[in-house]
Protein backbone atom coordinates (compact mmCIF):
# COMPACT_ATOMS: atom_id res chain seq x y z
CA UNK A 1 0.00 0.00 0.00
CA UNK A 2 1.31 3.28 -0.84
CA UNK A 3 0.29 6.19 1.66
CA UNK A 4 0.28 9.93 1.53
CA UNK A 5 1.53 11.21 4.97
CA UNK A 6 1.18 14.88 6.11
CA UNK A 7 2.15 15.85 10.08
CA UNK A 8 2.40 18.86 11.26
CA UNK A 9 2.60 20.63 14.85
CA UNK A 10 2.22 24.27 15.18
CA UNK A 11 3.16 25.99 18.73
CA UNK A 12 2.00 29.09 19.97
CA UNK A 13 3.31 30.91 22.94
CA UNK A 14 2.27 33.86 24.84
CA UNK A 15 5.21 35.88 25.65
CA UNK A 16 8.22 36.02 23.10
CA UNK A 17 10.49 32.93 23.07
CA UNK A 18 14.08 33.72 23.58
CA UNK A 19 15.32 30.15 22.87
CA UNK A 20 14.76 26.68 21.97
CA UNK A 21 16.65 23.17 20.91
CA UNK A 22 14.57 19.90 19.78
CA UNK A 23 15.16 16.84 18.57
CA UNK A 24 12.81 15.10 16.16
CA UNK A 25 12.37 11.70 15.01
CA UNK A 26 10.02 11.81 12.43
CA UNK A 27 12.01 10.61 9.43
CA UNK A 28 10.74 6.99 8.57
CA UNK A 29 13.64 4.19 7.07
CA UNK A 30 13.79 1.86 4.72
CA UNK A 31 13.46 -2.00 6.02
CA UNK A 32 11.74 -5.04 4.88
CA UNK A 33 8.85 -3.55 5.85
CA UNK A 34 8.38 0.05 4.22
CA UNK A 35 10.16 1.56 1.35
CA UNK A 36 10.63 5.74 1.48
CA UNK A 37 9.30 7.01 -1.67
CA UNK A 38 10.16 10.85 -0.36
CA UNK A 39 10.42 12.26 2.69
CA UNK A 40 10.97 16.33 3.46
CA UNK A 41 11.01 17.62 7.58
CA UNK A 42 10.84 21.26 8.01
CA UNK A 43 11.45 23.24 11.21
CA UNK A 44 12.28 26.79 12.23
CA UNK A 45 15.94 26.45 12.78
CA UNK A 46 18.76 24.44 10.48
CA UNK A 47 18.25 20.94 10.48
CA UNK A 48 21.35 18.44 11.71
CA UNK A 49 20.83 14.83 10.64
CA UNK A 50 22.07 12.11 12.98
CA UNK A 51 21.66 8.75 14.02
CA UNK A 52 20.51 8.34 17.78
CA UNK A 53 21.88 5.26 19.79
CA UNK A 54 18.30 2.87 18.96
CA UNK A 55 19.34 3.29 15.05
CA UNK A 56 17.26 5.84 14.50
CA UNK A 57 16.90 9.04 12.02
CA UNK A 58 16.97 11.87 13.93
CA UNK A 59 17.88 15.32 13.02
CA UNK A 60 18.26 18.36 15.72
CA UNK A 61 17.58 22.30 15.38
CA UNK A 62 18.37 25.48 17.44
CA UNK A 63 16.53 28.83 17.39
CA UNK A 64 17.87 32.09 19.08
CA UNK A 65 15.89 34.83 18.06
CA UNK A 66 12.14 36.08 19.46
CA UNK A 67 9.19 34.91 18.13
CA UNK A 68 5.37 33.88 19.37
CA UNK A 69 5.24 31.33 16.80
CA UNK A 70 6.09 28.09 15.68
CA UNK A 71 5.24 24.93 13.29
CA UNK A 72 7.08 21.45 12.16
CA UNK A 73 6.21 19.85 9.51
CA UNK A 74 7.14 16.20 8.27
CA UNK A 75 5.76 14.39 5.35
CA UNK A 76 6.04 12.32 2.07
CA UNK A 77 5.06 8.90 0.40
CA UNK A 78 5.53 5.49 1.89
CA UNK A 79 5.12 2.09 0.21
CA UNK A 80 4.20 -0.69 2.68
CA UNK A 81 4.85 -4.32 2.17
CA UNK A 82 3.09 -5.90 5.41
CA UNK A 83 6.14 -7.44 6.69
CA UNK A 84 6.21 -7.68 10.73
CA UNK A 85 9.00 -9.91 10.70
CA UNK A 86 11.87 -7.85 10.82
CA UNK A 87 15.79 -8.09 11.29
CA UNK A 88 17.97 -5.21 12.76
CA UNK A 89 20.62 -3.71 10.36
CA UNK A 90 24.46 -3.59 11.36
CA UNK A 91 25.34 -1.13 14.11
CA UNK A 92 21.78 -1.21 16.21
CA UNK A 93 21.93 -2.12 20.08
CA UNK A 94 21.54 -5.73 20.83
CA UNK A 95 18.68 -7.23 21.61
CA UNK A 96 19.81 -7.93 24.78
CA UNK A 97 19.57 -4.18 25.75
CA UNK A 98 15.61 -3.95 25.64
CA UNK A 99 15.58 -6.28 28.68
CA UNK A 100 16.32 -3.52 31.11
CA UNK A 101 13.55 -2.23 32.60
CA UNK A 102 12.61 1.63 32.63
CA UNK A 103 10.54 4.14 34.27
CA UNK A 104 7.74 3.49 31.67
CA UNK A 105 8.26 -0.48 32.06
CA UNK A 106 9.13 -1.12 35.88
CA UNK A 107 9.58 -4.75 37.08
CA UNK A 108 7.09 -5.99 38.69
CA UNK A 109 5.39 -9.22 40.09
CA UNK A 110 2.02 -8.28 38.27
CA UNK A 111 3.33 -7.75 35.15
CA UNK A 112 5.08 -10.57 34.99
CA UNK A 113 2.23 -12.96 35.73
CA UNK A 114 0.58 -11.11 33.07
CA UNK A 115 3.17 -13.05 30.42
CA UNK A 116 3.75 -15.81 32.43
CA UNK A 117 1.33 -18.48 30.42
CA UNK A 118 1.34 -16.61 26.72
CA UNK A 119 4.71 -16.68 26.78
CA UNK A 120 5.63 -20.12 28.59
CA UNK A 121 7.19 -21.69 25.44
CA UNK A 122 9.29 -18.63 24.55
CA UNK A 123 8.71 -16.23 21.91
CA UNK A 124 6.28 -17.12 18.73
CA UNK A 125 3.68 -15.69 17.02
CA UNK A 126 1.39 -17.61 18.90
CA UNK A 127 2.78 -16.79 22.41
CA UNK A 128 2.54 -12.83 20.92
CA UNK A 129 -0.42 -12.68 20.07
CA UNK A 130 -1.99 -14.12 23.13
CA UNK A 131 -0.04 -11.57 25.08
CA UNK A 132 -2.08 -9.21 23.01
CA UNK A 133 -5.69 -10.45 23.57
CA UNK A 134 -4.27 -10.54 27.76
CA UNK A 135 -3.25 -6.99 27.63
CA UNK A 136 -6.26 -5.90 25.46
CA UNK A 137 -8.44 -7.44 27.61
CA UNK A 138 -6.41 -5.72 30.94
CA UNK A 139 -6.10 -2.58 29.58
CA UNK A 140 -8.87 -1.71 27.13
CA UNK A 141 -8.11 1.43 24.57
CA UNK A 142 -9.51 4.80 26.41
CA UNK A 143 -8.66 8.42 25.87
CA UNK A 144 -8.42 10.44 28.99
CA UNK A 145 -7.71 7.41 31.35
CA UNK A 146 -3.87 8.04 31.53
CA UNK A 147 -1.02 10.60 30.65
CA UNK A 148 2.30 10.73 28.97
CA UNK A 149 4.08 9.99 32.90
CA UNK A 150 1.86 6.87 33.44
CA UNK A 151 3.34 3.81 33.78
CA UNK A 152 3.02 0.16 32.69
CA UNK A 153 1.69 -0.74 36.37
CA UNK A 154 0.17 2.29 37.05
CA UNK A 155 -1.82 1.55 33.55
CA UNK A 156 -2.77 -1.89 34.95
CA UNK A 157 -4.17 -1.03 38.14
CA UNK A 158 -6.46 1.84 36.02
CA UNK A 159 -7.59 -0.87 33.83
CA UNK A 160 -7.61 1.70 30.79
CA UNK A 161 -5.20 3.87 28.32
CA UNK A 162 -4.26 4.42 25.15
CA UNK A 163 -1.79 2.61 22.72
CA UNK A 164 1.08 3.78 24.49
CA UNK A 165 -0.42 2.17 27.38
CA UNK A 166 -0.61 -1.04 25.96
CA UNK A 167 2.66 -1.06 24.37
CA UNK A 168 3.98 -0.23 27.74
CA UNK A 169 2.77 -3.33 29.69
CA UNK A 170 3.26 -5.32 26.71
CA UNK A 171 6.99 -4.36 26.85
CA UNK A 172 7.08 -4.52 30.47
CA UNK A 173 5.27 -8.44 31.12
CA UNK A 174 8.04 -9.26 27.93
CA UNK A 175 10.98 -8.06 29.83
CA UNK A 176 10.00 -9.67 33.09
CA UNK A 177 9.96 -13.34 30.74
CA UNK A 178 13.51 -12.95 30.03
CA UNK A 179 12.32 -11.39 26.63
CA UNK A 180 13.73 -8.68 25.02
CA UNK A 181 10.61 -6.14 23.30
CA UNK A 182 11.00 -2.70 22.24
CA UNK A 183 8.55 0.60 21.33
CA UNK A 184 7.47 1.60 18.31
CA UNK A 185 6.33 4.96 17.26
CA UNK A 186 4.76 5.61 13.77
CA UNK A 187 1.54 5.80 11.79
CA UNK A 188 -1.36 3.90 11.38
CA UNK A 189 -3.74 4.41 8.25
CA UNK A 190 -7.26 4.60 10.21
CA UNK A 191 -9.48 6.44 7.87
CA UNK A 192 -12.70 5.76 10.07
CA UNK A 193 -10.36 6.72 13.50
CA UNK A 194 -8.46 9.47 12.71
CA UNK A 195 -7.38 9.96 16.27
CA UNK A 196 -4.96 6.36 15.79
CA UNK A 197 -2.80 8.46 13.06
CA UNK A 198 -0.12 8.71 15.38
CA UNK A 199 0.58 4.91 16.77
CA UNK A 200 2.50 2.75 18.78
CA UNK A 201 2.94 -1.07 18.95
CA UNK A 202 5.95 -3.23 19.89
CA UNK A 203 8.55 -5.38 18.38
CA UNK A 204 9.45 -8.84 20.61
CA UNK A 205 12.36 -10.33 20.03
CA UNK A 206 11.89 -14.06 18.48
CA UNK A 207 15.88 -15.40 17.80
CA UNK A 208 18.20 -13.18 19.97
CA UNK A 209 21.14 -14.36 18.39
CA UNK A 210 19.95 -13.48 14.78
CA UNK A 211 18.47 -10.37 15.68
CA UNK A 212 15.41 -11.23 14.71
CA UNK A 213 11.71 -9.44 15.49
CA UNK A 214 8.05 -9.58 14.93
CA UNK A 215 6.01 -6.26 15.54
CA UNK A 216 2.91 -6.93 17.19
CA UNK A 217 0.34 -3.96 17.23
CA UNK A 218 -1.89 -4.37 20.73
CA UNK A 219 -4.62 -2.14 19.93
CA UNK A 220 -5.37 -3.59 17.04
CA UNK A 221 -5.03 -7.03 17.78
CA UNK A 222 -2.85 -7.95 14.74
CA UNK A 223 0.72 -8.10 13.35
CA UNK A 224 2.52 -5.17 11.44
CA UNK A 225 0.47 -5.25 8.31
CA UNK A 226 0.34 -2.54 5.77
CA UNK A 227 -1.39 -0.18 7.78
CA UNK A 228 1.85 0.66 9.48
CA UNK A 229 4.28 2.86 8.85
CA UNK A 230 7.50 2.92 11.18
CA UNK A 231 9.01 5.93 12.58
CA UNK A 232 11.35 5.01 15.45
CA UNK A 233 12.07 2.24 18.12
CA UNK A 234 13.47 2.58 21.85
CA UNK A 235 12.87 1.09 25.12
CA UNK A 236 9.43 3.33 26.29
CA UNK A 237 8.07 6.45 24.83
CA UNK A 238 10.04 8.92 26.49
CA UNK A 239 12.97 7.31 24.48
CA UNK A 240 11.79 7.81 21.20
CA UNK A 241 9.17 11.15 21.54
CA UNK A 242 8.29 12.41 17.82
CA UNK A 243 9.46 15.93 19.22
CA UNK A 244 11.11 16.81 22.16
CA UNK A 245 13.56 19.98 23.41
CA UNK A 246 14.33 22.12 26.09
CA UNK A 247 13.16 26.28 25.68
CA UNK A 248 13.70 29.93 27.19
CA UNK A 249 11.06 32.42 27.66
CA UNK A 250 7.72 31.86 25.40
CA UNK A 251 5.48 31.40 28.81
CA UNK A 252 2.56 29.58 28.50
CA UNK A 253 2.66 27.40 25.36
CA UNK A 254 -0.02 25.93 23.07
CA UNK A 255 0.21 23.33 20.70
CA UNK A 256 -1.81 21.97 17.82
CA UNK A 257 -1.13 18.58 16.14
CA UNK A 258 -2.44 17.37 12.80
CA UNK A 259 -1.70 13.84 10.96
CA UNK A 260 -3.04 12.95 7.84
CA UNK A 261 -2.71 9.85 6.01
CA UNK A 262 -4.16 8.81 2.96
CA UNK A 263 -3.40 6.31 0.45
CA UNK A 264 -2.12 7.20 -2.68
């Protein structure tokens, strides 16, 4: 499937802004998965490419003058190929480093239970997906249950979030196995659920010592199909934000996100 992708975020602030530095990761790669037709990012400041330490594009930009306003925008063509089983280039992290457990994926006894009987025979299709329907069934999709800051656990004892959620305590009841599994930001083409644009699901690790993955989207109840479009991987959320930065001045901020995807 080839899909049109359009993403911008425009930011408003009420006093002048005297400074700001951000880092995005909105720049999708090439895998067995998706093939980059074109691709163009454009912020306020210069743009520095770079690769982060999870593999990822990322590019960084500065600003130093005043201004009230702001806006960046990211977009192109991808071509999917509905491939969820996927195998790390040269020069990513180990697999063995997304067993570590984070502030968004604590250790815990509860989470681990959670995996405990999906995920008795190791690390299959099967044993994913049934991980999926647990998790699903633990922590149904619901806007306004949870925040940015709330954790796998926390999610589990609401009994409700969002995507991130769910990719959280996926990740989290993985890790406590012995299993390594990793975020995933990106896109999802929802035409009927606009609000699923911006997505997350998670790669498990199936063969350690071939580097090998299968992405497994929770909300959705499936595998990586070509609905997906990848955008970056890390061990939570707060390792692989779209946009994130540091600023001076500007006061109280607003911000406005749009995402559209269509397919061409």
């Amino acid at each position: 499937m080839k899909l049109s992708i359009h993403h911008e975020t425009h930011y408003e602030y009420s006093a002048a802004l005297r400074y700001a530095l951000q880092s995005i990761r909105l720049t999708p790669q090439a895998s067995a998965h998706q093939t980059v037709l074109d691709w163009a990012l454009h912020a306020p400041g210069k743009l520095f490419a770079e690769r982060d330490g999870y593999g990822n594009d990322a590019h960084t930009w500065s600003l130093a003058r005043r201004t009230y306003r702001g806006a960046i925008r990211a977009g192109g063509s991808v071509e999917t190929h509905a491939s969820p089983r996927l195998v790390d280039a040269p020069g990513v992290p180990p697999p063995q480093m997304y067993l570590r457990p984070t502030a968004l994926t604590p250790q815990h006894a509860l989470l681990a239970e959670l995996a405990r009987e999906p995920l008795a025979d190791g690390a299959d299709a099967h044993g994913a997906m049934a991980l999926a329907r647990k998790v699903r069934e633990r922590v149904p999709y619901r806007i306004g249950a949870t925040t940015v800051h709330t954790d796998a656990l926390e999610a589990l004892a609401l009994g409700a979030g969002v995507c991130q959620d769910q990719a959280h305590v996926f990740i989290a009841a993985c890790r406590a196995q012995g299993i390594p599994a990793r975020y995933v930001s990106g896109y999802f083409y929802a035409p009927c659920a606009p609000a699923l644009a911006s997505h997350a699901w998670v790669d498990i690790c199936v063969d350690v010592a071939e580097r090998r993955w299968l992405s497994v989207d929770i909300t959705h109840g499936c595998l990586m199909d070509e609905r997906h479009v990848r955008l970056a991987v890390g061990p939570d959320y707060a390792a692989c934000l779209p946009i994130r930065g540091i600023r001076s001045g500007g006061g109280e901020e607003s911000m406005r996100v749009k995402v559209e995807i269509r397919p061409v």
